[in-house]
Each structure stands twice: as C-alpha cells, then as structure tokens.
C-alpha atoms as a PDB file:
ATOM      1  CA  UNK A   1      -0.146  -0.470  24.248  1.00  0.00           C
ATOM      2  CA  UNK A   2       2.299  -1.363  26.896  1.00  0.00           C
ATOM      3  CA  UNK A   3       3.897  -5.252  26.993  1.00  0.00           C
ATOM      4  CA  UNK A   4       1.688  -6.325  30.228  1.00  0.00           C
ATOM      5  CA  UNK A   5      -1.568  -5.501  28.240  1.00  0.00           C
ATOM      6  CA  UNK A   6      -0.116  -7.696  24.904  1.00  0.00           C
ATOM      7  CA  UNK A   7       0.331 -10.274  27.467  1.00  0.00           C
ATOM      8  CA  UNK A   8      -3.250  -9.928  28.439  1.00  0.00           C
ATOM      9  CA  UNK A   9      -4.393  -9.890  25.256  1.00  0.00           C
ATOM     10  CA  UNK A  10      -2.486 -12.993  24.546  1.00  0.00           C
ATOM     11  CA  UNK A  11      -3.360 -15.119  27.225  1.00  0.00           C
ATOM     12  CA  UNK A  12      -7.100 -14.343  26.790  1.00  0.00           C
ATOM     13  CA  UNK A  13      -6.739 -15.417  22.941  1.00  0.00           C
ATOM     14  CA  UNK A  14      -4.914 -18.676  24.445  1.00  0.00           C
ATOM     15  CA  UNK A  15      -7.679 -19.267  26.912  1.00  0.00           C
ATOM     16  CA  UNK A  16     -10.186 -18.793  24.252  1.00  0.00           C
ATOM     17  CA  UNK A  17      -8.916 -20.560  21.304  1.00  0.00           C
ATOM     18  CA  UNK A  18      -6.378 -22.864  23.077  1.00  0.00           C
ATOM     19  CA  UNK A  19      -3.726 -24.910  20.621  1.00  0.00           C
ATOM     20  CA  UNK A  20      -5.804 -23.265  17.938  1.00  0.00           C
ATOM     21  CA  UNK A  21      -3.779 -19.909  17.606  1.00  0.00           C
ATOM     22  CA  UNK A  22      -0.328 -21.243  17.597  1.00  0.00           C
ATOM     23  CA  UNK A  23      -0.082 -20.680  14.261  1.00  0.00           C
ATOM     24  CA  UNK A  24      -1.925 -17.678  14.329  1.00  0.00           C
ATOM     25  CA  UNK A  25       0.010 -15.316  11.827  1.00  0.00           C
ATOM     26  CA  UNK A  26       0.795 -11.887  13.426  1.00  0.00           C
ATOM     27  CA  UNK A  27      -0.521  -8.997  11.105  1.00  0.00           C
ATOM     28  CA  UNK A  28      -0.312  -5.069  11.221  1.00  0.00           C
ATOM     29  CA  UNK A  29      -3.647  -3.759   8.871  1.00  0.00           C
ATOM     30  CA  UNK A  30      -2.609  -1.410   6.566  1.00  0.00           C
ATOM     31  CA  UNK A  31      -5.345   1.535   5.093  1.00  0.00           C
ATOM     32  CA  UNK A  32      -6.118   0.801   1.458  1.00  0.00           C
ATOM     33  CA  UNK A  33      -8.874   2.548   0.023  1.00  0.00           C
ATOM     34  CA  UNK A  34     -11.526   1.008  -2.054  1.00  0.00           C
ATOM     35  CA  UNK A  35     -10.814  -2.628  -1.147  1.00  0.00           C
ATOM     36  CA  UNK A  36     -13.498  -5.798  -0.195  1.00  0.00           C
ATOM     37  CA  UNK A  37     -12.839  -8.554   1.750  1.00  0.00           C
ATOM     38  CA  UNK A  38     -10.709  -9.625   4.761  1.00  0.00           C
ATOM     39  CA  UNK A  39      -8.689  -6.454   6.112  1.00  0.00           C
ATOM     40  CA  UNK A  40      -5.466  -5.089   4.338  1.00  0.00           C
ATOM     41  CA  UNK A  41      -2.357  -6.132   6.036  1.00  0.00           C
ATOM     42  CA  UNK A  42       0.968  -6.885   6.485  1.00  0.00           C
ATOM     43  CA  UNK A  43       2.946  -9.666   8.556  1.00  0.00           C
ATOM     44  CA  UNK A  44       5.205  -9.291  11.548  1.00  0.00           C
ATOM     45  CA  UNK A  45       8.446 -10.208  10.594  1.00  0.00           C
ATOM     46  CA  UNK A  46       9.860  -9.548  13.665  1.00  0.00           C
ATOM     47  CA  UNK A  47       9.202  -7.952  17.333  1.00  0.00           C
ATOM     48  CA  UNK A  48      12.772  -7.195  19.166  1.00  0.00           C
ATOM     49  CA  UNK A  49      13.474  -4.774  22.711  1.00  0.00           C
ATOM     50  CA  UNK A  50      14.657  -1.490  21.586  1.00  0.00           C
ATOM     51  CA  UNK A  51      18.078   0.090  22.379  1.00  0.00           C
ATOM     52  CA  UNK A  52      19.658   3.371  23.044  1.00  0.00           C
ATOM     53  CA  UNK A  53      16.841   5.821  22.605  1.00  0.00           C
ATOM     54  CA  UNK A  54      14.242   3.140  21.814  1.00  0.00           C
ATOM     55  CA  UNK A  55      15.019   1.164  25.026  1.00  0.00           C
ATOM     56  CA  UNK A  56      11.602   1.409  26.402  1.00  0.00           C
ATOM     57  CA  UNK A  57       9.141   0.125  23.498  1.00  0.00           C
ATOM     58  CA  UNK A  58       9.025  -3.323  21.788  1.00  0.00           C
ATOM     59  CA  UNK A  59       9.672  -2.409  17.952  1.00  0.00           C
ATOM     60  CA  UNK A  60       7.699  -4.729  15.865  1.00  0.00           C
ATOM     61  CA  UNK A  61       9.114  -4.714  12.763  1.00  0.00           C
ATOM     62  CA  UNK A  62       6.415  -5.572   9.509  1.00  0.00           C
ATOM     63  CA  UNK A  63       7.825  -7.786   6.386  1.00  0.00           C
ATOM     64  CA  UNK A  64       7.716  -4.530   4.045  1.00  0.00           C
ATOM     65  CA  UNK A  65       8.334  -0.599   4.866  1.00  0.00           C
ATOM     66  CA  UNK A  66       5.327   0.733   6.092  1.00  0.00           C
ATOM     67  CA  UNK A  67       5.076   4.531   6.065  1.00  0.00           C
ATOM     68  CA  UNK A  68       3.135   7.607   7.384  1.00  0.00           C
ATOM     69  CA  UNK A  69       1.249   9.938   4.959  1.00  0.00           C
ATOM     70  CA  UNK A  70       0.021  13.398   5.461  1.00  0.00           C
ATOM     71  CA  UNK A  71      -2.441  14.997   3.325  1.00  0.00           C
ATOM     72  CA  UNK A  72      -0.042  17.290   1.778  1.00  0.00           C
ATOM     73  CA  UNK A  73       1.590  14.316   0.233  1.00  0.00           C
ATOM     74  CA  UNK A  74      -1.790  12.946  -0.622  1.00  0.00           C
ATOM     75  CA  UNK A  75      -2.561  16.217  -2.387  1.00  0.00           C
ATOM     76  CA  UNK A  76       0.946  16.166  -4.293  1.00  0.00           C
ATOM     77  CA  UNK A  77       0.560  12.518  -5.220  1.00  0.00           C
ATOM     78  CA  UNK A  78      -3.161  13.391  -6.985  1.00  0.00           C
ATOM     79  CA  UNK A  79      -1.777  16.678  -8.617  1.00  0.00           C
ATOM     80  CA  UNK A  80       0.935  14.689 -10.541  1.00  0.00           C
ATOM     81  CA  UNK A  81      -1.143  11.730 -11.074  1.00  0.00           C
ATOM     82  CA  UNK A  82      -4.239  14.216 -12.972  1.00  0.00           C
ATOM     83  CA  UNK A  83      -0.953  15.904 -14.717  1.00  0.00           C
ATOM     84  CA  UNK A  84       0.346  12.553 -15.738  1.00  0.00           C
ATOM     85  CA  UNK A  85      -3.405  11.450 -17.097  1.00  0.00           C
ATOM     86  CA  UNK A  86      -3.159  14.588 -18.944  1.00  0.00           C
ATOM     87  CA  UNK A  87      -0.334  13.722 -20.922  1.00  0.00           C
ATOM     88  CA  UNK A  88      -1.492  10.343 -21.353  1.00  0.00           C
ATOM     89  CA  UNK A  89      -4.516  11.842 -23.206  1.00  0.00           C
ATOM     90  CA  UNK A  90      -2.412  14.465 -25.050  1.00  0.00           C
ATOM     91  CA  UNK A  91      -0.471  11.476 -26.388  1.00  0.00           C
ATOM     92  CA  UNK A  92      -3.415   9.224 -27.261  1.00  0.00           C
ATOM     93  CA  UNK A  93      -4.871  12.036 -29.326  1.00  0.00           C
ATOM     94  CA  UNK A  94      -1.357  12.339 -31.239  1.00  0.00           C
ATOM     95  CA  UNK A  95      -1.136   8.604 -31.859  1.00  0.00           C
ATOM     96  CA  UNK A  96      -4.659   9.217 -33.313  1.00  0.00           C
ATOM     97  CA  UNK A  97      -3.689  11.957 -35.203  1.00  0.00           C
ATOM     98  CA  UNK A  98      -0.664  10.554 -36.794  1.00  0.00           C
ATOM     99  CA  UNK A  99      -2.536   7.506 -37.496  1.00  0.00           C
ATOM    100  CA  UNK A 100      -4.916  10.062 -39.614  1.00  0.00           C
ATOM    101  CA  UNK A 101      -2.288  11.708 -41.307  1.00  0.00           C
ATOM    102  CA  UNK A 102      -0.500   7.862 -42.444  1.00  0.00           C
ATOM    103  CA  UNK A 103      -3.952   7.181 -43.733  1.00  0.00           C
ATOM    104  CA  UNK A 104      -4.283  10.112 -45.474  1.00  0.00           C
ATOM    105  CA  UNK A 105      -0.662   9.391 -46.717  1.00  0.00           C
ATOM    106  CA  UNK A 106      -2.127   6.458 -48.364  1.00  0.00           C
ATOM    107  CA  UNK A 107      -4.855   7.673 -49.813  1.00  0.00           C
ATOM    108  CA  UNK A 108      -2.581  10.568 -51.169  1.00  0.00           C
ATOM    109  CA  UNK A 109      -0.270   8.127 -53.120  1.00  0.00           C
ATOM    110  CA  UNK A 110      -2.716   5.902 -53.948  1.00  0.00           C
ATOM    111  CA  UNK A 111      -4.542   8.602 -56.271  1.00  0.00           C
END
C-alpha cells in the first residue's frame, strides 16, 4: 500500500462515517487459529517515516512484537509440544504409581 492510497482510504472512511471515526482505534489483525468473534488484533502504537534504508515506507509500529512464522517453525513448535505432552503423561502415571505404592505402604504396616 503506498501513503496516497491510505489517504484514499481515509478520506472515503471520513466521508462515510464523518466525526464518527475519530476515535476509530487503528488495528493490525493478527492470525490466531481456532478463535470466534470479532477479528484477532493488535493496536497501532505508532506510524513514523522511515530513515536510512527504510526512508521510503511509513513503519507502523503495533503495541506488542509481532512476528513472521514459517512452517518449519510450526513443525518444531508441535514436535516439542507432543514431546512435552509425553512427559506430562509419563509423570501423571508415576504420581499414580507412587500413590499405589504409599497405599500399599499402608496397608503393609497396618497388617
């Protein structure tokens, strides 16, 4: 999008709505999987000129760190997440077990 065409799409959101959209809050929507309702999103915090190397774009800047994923890191994410459930398990069956085994402790000393 280049700054002429946000100013379009301002000033037809300003002829439309009028007053109405001053306080409008600027968003950037966010992909989150599995949600309902309004769309996922963060606000602008702020929208500056960039410098140097950046000196042709308008960097809008979102109040929290939004990154890119690829689907390598989506695939490493869900490996160590299924690994991690797997220990969880491995570690609710011990609790279980040495529950067991206390009770059997019990019954041990109580005979």
């Amino acid at each position: 999008m280049t700054f002429k065409k946000l100013e379009s799409v301002i000033a037809s959101i300003r002829k439309q709505y009028g007053e109405e959209c001053d306080n409008l809050k600027v968003c950037i929507p966010v992909k989150v999987i599995g949600t309902v309702g309004g769309i996922p999103n963060v606000e602008v915090h702020s929208i500056y000129h960039g410098i140097d190397w950046d000196n042709n774009k308008l960097i809008v800047l979102p109040e929290k760190d939004l990154r890119e994923t690829n689907r390598d890191e989506i695939k490493q994410l869900i490996e160590k997440y299924d690994e991690l459930a797997s220990y969880s398990r491995v570690i609710q069956e011990l609790r279980r077990e040495i529950k067991k085994l206390k009770s059997n402790e019990r019954t041990i000393n109580i005979i």
